[in-house]
Protein backbone atom coordinates (compact mmCIF):
# COMPACT_ATOMS: atom_id res chain seq x y z
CA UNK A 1 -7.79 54.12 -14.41
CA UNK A 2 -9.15 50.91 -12.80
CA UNK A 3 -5.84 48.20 -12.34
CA UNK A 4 -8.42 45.45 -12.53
CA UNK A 5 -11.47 44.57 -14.99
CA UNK A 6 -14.78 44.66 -13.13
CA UNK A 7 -16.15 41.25 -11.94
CA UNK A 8 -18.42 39.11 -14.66
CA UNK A 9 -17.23 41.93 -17.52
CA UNK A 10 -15.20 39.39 -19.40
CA UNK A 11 -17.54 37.18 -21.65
CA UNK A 12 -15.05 34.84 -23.72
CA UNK A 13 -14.06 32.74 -20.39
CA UNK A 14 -16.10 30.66 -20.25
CA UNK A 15 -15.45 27.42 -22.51
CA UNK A 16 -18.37 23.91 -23.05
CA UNK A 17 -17.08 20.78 -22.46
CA UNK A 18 -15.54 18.37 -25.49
CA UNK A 19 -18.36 16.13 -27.31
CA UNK A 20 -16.13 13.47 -28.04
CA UNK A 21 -17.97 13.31 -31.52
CA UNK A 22 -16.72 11.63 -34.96
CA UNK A 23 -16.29 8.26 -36.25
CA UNK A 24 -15.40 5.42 -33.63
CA UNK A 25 -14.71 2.84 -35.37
CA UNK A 26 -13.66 2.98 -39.24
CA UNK A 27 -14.19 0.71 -42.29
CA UNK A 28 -13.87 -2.70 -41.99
CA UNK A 29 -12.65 -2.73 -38.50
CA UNK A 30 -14.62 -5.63 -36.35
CA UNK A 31 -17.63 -4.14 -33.95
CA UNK A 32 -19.56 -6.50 -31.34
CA UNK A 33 -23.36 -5.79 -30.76
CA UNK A 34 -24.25 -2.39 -29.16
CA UNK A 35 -20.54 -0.78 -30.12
CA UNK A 36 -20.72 3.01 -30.53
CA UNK A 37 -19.49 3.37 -34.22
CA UNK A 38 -20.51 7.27 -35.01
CA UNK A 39 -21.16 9.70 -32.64
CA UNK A 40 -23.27 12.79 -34.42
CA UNK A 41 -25.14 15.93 -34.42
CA UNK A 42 -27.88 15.40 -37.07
CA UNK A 43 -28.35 12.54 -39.76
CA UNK A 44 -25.02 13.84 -41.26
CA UNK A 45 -23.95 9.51 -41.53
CA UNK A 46 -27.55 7.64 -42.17
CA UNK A 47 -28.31 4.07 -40.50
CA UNK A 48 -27.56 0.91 -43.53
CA UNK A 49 -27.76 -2.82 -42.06
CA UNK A 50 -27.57 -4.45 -38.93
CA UNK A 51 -27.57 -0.60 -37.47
CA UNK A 52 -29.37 1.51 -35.47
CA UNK A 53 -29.89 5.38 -34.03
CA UNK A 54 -29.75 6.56 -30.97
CA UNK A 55 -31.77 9.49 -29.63
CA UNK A 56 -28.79 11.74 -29.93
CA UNK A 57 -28.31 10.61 -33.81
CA UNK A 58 -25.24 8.51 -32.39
CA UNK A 59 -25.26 5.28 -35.17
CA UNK A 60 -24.55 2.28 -32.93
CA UNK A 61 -24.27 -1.36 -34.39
CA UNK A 62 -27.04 -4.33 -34.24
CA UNK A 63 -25.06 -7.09 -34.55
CA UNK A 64 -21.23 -8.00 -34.53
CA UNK A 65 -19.59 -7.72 -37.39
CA UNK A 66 -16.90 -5.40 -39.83
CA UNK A 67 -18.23 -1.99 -40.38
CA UNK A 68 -18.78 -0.83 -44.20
CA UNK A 69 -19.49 2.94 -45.50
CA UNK A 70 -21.24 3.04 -48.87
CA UNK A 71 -22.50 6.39 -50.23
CA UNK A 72 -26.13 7.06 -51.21
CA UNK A 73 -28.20 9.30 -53.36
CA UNK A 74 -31.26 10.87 -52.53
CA UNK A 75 -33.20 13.68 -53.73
CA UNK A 76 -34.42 16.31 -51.71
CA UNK A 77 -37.73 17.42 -51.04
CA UNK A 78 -36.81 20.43 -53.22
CA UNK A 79 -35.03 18.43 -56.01
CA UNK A 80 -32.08 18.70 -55.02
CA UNK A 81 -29.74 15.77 -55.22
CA UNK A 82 -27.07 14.43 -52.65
CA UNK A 83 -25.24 11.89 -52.08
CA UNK A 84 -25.22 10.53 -48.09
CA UNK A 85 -23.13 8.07 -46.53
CA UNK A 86 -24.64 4.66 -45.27
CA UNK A 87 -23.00 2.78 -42.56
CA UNK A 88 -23.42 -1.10 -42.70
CA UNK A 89 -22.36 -3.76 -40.15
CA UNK A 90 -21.74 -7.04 -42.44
């Protein structure tokens, strides 16, 4: 019997590097113009007012202000209904 595992033969060593993701700044905290306040794979939180996406989906605020989350429903292209949460910057 081998005292050692061959080289490469383990495959659950190798670990990705943290995203970071999740919400940055929370209701009604104050954000100033350009503040990160989602970051996001997918539409999962969907731009409101004085907002904006990036190209990575992260929702990053227009204008200073408090942040608001309001939730939305929308209907699916099957019918299906949802309800989505909107982030606002009043």
């Amino acid at each position: 019997m081998a005292h050692k595992k061959a080289g490469w033969s383990a495959k659950n060593l190798r670990d990705s590097n943290p995203k970071y993701r999740g919400v940055k700044a929370f209701g009604w905290e104050t954000v100033k113009a350009g503040d990160i306040v989602i970051r996001q794979k997918g539409s999962k939180f969907e731009c409101g007012k004085n907002t904006y996406t990036g190209k990575d989906f992260t929702v990053h605020a227009e204008k200073a202000g408090t942040v608001v989350f309001k939730t939305k429903k929308f209907t699916r292209f099957d019918g299906r209904k949802y309800l989505k949460t909107v982030v606002d910057v009043k």
